[in-house]
N, C-alpha and C. Protein backbone atom coordinates (compact mmCIF):
# COMPACT_ATOMS: atom_id res chain seq x y z
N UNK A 1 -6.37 -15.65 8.53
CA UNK A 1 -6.25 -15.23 7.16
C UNK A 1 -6.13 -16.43 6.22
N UNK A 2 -7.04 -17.45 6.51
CA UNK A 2 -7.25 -18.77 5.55
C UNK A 2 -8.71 -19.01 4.53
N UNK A 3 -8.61 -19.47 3.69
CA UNK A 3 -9.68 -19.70 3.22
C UNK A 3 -10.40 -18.87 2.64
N UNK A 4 -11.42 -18.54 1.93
CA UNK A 4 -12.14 -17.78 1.04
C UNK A 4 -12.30 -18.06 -0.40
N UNK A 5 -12.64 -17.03 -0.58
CA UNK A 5 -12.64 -17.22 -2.60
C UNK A 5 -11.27 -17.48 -3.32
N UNK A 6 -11.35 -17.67 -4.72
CA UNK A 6 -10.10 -18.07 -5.58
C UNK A 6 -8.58 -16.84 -5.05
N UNK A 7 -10.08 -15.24 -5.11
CA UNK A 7 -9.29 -13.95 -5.29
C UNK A 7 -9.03 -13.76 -4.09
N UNK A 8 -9.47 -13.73 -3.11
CA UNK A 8 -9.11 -13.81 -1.49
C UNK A 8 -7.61 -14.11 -1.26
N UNK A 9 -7.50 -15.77 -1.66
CA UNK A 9 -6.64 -16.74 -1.27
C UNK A 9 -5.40 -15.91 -2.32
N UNK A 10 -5.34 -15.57 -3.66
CA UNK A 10 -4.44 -14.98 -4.67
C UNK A 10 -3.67 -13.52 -3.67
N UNK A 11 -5.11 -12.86 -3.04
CA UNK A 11 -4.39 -11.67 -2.67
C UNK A 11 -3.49 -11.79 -1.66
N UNK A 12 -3.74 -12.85 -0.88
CA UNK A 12 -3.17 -13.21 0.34
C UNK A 12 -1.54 -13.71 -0.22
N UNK A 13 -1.78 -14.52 -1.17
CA UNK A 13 -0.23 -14.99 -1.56
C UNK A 13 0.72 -13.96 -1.82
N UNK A 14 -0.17 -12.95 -2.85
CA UNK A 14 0.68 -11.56 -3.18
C UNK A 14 1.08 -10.93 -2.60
N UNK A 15 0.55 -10.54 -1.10
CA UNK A 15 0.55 -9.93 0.01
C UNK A 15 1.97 -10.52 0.65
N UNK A 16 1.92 -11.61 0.80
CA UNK A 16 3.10 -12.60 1.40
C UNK A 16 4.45 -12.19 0.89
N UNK A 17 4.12 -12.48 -0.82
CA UNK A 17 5.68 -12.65 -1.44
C UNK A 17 5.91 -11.03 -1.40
N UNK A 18 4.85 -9.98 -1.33
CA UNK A 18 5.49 -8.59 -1.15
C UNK A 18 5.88 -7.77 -0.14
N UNK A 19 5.48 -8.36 0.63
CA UNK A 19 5.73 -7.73 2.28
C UNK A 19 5.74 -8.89 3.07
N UNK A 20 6.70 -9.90 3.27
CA UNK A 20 6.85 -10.68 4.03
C UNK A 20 6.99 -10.63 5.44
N UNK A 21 7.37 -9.88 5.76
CA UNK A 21 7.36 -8.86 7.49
C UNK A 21 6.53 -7.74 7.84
N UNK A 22 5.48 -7.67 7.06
CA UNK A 22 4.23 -6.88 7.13
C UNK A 22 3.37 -7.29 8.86
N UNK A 23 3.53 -6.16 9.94
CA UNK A 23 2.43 -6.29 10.68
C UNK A 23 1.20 -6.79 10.29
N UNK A 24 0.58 -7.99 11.00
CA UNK A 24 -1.10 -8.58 10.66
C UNK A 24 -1.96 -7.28 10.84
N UNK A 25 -1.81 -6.26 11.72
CA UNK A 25 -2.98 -5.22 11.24
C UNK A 25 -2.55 -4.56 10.32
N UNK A 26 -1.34 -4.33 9.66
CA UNK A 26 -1.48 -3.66 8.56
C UNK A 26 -1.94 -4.50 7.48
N UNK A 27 -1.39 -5.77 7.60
CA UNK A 27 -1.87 -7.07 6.47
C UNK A 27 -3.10 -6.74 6.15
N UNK A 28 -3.68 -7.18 7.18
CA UNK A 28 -5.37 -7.01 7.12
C UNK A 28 -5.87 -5.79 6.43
N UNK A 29 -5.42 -4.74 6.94
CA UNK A 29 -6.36 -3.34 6.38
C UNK A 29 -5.87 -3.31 4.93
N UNK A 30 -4.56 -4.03 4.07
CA UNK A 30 -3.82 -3.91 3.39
C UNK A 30 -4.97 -4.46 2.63
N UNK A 31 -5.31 -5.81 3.10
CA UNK A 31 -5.95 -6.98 2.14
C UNK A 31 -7.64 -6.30 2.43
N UNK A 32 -7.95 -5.67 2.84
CA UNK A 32 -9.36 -5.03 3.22
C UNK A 32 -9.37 -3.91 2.03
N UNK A 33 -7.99 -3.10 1.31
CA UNK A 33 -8.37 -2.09 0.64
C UNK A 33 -8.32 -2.64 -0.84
N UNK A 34 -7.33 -3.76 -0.40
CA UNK A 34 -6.74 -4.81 -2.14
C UNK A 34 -8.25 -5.32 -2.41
N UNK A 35 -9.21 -5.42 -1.80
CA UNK A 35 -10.78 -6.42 -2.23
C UNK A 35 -11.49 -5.42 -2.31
N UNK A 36 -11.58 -4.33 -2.19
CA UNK A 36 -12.44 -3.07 -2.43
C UNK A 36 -12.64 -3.13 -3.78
N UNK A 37 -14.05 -3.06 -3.69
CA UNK A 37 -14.80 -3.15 -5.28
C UNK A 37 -13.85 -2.14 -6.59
N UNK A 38 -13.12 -1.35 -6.47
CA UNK A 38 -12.67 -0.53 -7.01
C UNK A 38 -11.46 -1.00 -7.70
N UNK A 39 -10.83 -2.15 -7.05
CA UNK A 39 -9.64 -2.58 -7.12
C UNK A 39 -9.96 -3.82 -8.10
N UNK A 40 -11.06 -4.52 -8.20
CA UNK A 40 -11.71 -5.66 -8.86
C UNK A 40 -11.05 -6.10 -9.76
N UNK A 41 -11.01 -4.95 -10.62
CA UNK A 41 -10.36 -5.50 -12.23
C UNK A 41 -9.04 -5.32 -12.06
N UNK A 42 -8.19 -5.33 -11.01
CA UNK A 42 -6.65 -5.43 -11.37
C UNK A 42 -6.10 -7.05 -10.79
N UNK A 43 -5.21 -7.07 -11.16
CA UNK A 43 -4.33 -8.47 -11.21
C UNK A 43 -4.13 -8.37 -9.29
N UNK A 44 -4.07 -9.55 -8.66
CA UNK A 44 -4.11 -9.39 -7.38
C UNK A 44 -2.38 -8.79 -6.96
N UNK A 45 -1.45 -8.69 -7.73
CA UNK A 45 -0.33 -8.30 -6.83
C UNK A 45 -0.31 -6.29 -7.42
N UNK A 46 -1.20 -6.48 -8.61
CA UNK A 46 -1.09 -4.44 -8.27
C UNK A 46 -2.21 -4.32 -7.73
N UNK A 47 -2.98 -4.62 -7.73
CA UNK A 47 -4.30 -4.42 -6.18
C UNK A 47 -3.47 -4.40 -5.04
N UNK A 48 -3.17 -5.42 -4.75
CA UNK A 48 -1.93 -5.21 -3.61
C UNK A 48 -0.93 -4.28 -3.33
N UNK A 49 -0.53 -4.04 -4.46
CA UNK A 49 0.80 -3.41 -4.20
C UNK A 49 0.11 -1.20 -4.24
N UNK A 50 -1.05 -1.16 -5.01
CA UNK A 50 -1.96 0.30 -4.53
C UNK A 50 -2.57 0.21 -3.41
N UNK A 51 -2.99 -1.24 -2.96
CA UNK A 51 -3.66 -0.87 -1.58
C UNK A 51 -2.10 -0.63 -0.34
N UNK A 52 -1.23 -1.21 -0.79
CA UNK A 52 -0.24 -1.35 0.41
C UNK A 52 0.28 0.12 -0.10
N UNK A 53 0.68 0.56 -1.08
CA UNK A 53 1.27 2.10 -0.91
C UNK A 53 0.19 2.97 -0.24
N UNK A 54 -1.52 3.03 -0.49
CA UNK A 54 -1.75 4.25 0.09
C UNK A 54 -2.14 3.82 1.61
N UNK A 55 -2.47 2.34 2.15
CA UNK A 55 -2.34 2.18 3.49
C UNK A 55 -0.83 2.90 4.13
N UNK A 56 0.09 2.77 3.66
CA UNK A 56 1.20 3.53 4.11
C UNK A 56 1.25 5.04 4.35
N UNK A 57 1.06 5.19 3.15
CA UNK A 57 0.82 7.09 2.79
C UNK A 57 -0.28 7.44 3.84
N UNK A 58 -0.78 6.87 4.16
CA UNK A 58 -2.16 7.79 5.00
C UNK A 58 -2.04 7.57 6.44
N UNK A 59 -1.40 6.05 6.67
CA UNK A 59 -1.11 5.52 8.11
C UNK A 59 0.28 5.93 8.56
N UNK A 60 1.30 6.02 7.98
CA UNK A 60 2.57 5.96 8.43
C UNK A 60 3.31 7.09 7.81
N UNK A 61 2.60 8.14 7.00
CA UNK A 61 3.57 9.32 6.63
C UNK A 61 3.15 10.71 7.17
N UNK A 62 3.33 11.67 6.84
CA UNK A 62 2.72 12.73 7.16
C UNK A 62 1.74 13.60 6.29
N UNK A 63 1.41 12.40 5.34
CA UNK A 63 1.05 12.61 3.97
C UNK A 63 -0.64 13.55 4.27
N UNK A 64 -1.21 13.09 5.16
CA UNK A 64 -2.34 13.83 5.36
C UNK A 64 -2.67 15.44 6.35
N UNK A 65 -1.05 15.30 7.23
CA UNK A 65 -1.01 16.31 7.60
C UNK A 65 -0.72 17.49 6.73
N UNK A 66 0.09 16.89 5.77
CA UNK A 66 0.56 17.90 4.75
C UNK A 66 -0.65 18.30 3.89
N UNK A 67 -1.17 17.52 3.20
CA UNK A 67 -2.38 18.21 2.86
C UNK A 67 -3.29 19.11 3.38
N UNK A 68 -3.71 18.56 5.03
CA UNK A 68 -4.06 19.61 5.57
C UNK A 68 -3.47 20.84 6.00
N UNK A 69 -2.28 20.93 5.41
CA UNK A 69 -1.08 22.12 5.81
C UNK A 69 -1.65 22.80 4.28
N UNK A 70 -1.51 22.46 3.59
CA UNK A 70 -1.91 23.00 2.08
C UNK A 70 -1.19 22.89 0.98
N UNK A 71 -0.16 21.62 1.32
CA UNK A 71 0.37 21.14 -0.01
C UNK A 71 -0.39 20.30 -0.79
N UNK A 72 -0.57 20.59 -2.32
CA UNK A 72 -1.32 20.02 -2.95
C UNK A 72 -0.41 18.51 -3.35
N UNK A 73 -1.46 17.36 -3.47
CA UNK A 73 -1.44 16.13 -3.57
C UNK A 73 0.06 15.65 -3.88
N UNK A 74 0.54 16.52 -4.96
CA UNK A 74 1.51 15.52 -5.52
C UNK A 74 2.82 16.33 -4.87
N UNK A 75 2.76 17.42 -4.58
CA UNK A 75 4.04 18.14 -3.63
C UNK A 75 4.43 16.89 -1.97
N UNK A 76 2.82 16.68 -1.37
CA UNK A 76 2.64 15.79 -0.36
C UNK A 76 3.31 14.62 -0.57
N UNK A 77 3.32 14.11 -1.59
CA UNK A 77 3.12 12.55 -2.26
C UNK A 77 5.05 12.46 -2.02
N UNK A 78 5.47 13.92 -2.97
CA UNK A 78 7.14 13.90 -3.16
C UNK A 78 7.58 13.87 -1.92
N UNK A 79 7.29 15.06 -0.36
CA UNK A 79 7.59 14.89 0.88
C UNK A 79 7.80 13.29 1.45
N UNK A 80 6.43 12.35 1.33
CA UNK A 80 6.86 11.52 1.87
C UNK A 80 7.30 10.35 1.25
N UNK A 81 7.62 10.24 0.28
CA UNK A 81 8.23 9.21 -0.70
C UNK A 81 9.51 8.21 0.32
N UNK A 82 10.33 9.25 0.93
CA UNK A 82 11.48 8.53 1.99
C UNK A 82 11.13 7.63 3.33
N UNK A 83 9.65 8.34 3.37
CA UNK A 83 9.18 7.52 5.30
C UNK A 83 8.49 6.38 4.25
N UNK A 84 7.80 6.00 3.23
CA UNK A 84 6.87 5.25 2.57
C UNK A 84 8.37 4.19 2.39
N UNK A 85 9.39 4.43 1.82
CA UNK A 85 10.69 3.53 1.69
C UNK A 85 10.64 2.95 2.43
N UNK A 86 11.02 3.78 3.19
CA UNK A 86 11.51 3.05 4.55
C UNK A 86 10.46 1.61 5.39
N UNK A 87 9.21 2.53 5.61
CA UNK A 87 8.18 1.18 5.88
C UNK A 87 8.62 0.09 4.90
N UNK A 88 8.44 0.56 4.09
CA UNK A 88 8.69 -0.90 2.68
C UNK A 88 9.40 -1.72 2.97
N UNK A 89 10.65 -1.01 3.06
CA UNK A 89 12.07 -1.94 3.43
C UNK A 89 11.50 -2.49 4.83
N UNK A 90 11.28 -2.01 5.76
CA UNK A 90 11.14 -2.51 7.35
C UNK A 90 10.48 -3.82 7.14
N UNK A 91 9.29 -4.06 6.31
CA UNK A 91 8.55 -4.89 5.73
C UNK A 91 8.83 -6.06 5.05
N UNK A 92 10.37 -5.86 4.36
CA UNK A 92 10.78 -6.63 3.56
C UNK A 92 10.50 -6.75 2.10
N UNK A 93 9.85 -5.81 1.67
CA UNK A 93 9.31 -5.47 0.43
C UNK A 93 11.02 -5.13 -0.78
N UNK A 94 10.78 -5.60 -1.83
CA UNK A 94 11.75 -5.35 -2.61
C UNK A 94 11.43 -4.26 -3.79
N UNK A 95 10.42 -4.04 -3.62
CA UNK A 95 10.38 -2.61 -4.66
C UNK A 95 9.86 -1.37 -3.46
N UNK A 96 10.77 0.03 -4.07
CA UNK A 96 10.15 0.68 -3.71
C UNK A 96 10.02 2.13 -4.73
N UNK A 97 9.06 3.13 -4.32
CA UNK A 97 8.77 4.08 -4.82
C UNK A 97 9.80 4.99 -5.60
N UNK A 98 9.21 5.89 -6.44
CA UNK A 98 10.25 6.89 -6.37
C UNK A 98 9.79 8.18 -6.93
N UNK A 99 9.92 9.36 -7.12
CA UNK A 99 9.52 10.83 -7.15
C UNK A 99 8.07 10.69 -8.36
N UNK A 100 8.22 9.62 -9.71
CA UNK A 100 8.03 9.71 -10.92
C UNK A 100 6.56 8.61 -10.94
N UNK A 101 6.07 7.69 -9.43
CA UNK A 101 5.26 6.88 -9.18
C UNK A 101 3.89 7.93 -8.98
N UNK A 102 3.00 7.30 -9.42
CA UNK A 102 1.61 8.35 -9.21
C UNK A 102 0.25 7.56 -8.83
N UNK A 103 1.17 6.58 -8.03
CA UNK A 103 -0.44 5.76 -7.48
C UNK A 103 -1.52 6.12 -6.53
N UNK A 104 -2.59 5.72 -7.40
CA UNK A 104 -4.09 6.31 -6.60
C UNK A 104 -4.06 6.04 -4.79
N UNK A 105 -4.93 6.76 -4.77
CA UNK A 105 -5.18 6.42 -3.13
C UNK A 105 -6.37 5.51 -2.93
């Protein structure tokens, strides 16, 4: 995880100072969703910080089972707000979510 473009090398720092105990495969898929054309025009630590909440929400909550149960998006979103903490903290991350956050996937 060395070397690349200006924005590469930026996301990577952001990545660092926000999840300092972040698993390398989550790093990676983290920094794989933060460079997604979609994410382009944001500042590299909220690129970061939307790609690392919905890598969580989709990998580590029950956030997709629930949907497929038939809670709609944002009922899902409130369920797992506590397991999404928790990763955070495990991570070392110093911000975390809370009921009133409405970040994209």
């Amino acid at each position: 995880m060395t070397g690349g473009t200006k924005r590469q090398k930026d996301m990577r720092k952001a990545l660092r100072i926000l999840l300092p105990r972040v698993p390398m495969a989550d790093a990676e898929a983290i920094l794989a969703l933060a460079l997604a054309g979609h994410l382009r025009h944001l500042p590299p630590s909220i690129a970061v910080w939307q790609a690392t909440t919905s890598r969580i929400r989709h990998n580590h909550t029950d956030y997709d089972t629930l949907l497929d149960e038939g809670y709609d998006r944002d009922a899902a979103r409130f369920f797992v707000i506590d397991a999404m903490n928790l990763v955070l903290e495990n991570w070392g991350c110093q911000k975390r979510l809370s009921a009133d956050d409405n970040s994209p996937d």
